[in-house]
Structure formats: structure tokens, C-alpha cells
PDB file of N, CA and C in Angstrom:
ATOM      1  N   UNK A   1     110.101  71.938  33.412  1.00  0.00           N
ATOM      2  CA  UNK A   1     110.232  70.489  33.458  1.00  0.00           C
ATOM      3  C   UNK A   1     109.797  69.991  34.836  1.00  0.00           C
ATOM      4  N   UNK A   2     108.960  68.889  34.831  1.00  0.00           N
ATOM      5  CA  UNK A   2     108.818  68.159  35.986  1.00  0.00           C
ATOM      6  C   UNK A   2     109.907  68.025  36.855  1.00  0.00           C
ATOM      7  N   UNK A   3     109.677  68.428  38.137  1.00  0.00           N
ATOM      8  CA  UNK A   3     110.787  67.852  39.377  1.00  0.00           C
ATOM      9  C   UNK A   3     110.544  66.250  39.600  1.00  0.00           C
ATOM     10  N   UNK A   4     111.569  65.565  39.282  1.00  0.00           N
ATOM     11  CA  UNK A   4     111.168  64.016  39.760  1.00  0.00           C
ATOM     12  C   UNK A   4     111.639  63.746  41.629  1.00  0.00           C
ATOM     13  N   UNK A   5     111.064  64.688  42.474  1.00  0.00           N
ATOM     14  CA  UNK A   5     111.801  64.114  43.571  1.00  0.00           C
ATOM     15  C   UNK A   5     111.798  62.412  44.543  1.00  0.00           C
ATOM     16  N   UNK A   6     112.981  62.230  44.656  1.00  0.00           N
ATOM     17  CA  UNK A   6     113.086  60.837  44.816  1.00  0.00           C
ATOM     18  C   UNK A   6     112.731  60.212  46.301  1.00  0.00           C
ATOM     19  N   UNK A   7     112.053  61.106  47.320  1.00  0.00           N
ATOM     20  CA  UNK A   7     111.043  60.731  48.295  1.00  0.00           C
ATOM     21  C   UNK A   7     110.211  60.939  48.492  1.00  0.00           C
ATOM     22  N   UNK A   8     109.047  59.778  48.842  1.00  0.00           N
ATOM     23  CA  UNK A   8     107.795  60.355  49.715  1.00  0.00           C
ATOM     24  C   UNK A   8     108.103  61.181  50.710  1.00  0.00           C
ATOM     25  N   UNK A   9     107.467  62.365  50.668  1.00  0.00           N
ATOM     26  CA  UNK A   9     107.170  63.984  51.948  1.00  0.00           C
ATOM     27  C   UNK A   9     106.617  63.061  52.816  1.00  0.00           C
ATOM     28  N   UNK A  10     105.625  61.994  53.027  1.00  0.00           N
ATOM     29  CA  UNK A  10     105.163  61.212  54.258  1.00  0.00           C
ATOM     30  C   UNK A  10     106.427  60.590  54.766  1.00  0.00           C
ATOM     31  N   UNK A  11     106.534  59.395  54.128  1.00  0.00           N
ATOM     32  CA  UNK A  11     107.189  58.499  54.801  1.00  0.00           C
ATOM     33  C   UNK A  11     108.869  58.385  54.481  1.00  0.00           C
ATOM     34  N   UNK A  12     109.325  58.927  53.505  1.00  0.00           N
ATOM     35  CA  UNK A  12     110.224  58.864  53.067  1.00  0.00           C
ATOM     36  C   UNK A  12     110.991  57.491  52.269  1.00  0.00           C
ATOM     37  N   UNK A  13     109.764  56.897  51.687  1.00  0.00           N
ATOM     38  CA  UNK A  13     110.227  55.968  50.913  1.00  0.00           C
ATOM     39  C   UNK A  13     111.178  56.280  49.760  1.00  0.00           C
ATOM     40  N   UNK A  14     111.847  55.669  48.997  1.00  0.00           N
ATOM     41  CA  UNK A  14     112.926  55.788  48.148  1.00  0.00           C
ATOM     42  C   UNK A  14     111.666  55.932  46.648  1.00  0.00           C
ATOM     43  N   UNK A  15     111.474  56.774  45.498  1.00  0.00           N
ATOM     44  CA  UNK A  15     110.483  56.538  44.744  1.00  0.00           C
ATOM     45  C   UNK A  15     111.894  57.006  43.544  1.00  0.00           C
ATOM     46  N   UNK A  16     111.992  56.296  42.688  1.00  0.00           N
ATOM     47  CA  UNK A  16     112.826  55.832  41.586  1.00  0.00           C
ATOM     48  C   UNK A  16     112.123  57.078  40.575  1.00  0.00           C
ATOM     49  N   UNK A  17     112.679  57.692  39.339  1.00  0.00           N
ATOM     50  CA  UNK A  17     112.102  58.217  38.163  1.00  0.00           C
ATOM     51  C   UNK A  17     111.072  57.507  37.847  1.00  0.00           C
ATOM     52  N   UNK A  18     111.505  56.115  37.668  1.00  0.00           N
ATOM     53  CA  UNK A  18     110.581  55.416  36.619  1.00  0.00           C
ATOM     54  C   UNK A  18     109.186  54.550  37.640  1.00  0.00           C
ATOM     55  N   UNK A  19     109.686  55.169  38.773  1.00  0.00           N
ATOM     56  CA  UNK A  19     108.367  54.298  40.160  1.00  0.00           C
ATOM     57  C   UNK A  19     107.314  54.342  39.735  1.00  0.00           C
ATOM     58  N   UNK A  20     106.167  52.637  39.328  1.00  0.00           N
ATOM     59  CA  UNK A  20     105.195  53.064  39.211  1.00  0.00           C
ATOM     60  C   UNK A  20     103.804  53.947  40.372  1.00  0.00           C
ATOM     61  N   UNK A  21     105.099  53.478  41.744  1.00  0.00           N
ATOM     62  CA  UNK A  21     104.213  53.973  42.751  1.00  0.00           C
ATOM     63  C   UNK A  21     103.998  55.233  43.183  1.00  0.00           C
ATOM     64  N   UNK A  22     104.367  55.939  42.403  1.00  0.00           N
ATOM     65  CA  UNK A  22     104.886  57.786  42.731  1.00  0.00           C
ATOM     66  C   UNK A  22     104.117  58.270  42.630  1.00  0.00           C
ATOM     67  N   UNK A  23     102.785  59.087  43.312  1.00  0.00           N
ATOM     68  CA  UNK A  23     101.869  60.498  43.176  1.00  0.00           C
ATOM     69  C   UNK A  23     102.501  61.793  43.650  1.00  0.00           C
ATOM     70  N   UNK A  24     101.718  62.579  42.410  1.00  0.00           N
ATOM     71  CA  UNK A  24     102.375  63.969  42.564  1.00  0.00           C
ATOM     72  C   UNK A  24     100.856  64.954  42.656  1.00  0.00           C
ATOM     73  N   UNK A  25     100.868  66.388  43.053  1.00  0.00           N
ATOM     74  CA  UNK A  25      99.969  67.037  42.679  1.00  0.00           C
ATOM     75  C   UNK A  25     100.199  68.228  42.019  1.00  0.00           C
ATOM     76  N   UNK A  26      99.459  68.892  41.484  1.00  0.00           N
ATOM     77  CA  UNK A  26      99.861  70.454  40.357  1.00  0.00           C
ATOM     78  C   UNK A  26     101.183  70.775  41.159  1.00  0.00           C
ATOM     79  N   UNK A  27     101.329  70.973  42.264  1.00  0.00           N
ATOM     80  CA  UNK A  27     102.606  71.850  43.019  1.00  0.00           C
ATOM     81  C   UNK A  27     103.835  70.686  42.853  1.00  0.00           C
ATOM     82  N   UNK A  28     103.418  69.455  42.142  1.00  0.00           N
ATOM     83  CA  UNK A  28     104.574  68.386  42.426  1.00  0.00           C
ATOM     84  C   UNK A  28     105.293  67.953  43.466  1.00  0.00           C
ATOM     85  N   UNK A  29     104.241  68.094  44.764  1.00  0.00           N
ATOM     86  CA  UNK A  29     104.274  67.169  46.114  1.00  0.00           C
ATOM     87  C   UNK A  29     104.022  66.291  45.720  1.00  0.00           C
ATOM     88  N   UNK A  30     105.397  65.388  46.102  1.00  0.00           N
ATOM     89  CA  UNK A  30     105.399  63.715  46.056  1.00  0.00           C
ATOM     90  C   UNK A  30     104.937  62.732  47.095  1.00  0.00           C
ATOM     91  N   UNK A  31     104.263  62.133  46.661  1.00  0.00           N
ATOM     92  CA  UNK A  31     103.854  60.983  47.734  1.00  0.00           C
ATOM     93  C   UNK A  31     104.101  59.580  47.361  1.00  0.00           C
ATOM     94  N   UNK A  32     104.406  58.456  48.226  1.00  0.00           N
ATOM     95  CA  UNK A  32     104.066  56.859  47.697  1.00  0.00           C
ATOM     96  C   UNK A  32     102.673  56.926  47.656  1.00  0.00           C
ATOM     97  N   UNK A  33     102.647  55.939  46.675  1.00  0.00           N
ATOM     98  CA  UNK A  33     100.997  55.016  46.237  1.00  0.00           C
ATOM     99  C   UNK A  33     100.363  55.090  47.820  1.00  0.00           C
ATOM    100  N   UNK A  34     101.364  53.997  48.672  1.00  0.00           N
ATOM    101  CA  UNK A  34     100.621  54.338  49.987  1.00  0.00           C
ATOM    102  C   UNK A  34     100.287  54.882  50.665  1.00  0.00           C
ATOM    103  N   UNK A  35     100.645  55.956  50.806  1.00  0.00           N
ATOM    104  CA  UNK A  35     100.619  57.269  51.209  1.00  0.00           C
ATOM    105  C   UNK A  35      99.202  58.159  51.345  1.00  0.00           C
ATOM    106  N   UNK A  36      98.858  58.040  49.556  1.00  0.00           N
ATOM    107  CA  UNK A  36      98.670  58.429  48.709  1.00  0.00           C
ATOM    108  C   UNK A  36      97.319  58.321  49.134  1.00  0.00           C
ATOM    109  N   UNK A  37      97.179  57.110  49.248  1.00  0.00           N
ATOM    110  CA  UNK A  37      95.631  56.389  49.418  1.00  0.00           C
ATOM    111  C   UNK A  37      95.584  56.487  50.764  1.00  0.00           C
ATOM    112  N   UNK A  38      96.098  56.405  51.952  1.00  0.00           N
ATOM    113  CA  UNK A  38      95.483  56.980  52.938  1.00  0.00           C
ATOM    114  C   UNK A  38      95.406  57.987  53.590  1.00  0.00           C
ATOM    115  N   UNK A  39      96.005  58.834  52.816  1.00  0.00           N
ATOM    116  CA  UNK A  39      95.253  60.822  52.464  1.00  0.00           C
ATOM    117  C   UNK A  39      94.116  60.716  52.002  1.00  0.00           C
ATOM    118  N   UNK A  40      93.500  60.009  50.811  1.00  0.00           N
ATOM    119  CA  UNK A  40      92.508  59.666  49.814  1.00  0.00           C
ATOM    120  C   UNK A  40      92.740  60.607  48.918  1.00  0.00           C
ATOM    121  N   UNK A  41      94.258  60.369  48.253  1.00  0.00           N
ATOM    122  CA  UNK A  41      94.213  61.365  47.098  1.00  0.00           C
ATOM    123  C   UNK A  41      94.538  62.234  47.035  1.00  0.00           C
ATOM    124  N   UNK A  42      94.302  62.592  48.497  1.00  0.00           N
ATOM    125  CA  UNK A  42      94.564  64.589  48.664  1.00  0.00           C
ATOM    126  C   UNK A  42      95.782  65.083  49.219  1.00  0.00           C
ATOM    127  N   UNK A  43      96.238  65.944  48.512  1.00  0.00           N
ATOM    128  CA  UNK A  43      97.915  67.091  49.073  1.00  0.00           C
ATOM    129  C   UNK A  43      97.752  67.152  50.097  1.00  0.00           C
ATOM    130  N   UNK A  44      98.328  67.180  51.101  1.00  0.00           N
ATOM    131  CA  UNK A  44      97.969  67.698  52.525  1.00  0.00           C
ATOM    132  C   UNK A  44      98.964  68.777  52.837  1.00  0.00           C
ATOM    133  N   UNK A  45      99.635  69.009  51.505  1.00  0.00           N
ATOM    134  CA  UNK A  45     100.080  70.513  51.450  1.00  0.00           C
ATOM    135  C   UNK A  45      99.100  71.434  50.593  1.00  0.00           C
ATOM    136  N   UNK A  46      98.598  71.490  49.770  1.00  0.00           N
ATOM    137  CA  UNK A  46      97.606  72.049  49.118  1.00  0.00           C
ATOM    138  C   UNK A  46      95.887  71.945  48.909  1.00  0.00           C
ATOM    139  N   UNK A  47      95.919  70.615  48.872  1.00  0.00           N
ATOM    140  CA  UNK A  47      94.814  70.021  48.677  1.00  0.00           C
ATOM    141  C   UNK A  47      94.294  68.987  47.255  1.00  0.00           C
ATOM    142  N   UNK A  48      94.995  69.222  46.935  1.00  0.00           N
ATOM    143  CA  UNK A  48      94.948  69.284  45.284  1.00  0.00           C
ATOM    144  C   UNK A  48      95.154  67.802  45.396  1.00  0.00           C
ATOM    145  N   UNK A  49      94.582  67.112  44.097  1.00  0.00           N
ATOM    146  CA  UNK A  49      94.499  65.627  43.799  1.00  0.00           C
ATOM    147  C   UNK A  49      95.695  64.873  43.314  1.00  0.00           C
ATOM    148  N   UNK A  50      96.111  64.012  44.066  1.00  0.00           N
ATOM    149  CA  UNK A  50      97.189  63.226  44.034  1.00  0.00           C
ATOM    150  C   UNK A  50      97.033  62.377  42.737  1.00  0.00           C
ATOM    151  N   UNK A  51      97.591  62.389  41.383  1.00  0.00           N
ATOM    152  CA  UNK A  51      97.710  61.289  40.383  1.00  0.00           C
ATOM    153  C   UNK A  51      98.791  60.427  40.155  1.00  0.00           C
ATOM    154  N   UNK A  52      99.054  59.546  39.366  1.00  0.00           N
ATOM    155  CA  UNK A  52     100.418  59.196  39.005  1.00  0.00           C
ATOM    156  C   UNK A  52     101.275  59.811  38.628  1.00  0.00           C
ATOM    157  N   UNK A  53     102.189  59.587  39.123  1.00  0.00           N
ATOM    158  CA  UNK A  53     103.292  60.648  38.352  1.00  0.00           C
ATOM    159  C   UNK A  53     103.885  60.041  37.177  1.00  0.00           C
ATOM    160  N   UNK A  54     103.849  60.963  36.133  1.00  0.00           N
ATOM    161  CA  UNK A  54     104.000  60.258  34.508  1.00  0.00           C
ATOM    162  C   UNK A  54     105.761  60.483  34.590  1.00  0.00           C
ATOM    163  N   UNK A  55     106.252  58.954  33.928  1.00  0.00           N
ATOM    164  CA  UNK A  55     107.357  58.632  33.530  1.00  0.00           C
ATOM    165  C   UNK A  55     107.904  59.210  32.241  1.00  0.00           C
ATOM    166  N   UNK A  56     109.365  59.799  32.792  1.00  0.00           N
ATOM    167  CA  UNK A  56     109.994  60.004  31.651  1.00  0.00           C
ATOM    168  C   UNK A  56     110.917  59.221  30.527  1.00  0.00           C
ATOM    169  N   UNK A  57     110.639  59.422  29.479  1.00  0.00           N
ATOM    170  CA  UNK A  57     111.064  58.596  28.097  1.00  0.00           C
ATOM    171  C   UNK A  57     112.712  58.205  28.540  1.00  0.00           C
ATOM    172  N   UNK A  58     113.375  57.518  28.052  1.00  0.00           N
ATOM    173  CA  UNK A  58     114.784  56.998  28.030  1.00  0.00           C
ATOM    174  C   UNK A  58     115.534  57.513  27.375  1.00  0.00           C
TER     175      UNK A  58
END
């Protein structure tokens, strides 16, 4: 099962389950949206491409 962790590793913003602003990558390093985009996308623990992180059902 997906880890939903509830901070950005950058900045330590608060990112909710249901955040639409949450990127994750294959290893499920979390980032904010903002973050996100001025990495350009990229893990800066792995490398690997930062997407949305998909919400879980209710």
C-alpha cells in the first residue's frame, strides 16, 4: 500500500491524504507541488520523476 506521508522532505509543508498538491516518486518521496517544480520534477533523492500523488477512495 502507498505510504501517504504527511510532509514535504523540502520544506515541510503540511500535505493532507487527499492534497491536491502532493508529488511522490517510485520510492514515494514526497514533495509539495512547489517544491516539486523547482527541482523540475526530479527526486533529489533518486532521481526519478515527481507525479501527483493519487488519492485514496473514502
Amino acid at each position: 500500500m502507498l505510504e501517504m506521508r504527511p510532509k514535504c522532505e523540502r520544506c515541510e509543508a503540511e500535505l493532507s491524504p487527499d492534497a491536491d498538491d502532493a508529488r511522490i516518486c517510485s520510492f514515494e518521496c514526497t514533495f509539495c507541488a512547489s517544491c516539486a517544480t523547482e527541482m523540475k520534477n526530479t527526486c533529489p533523492n533518486c532521481g526519478g520523476e515527481l507525479v501527483t500523488r493519487p488519492r485514496r477512495a473514502t
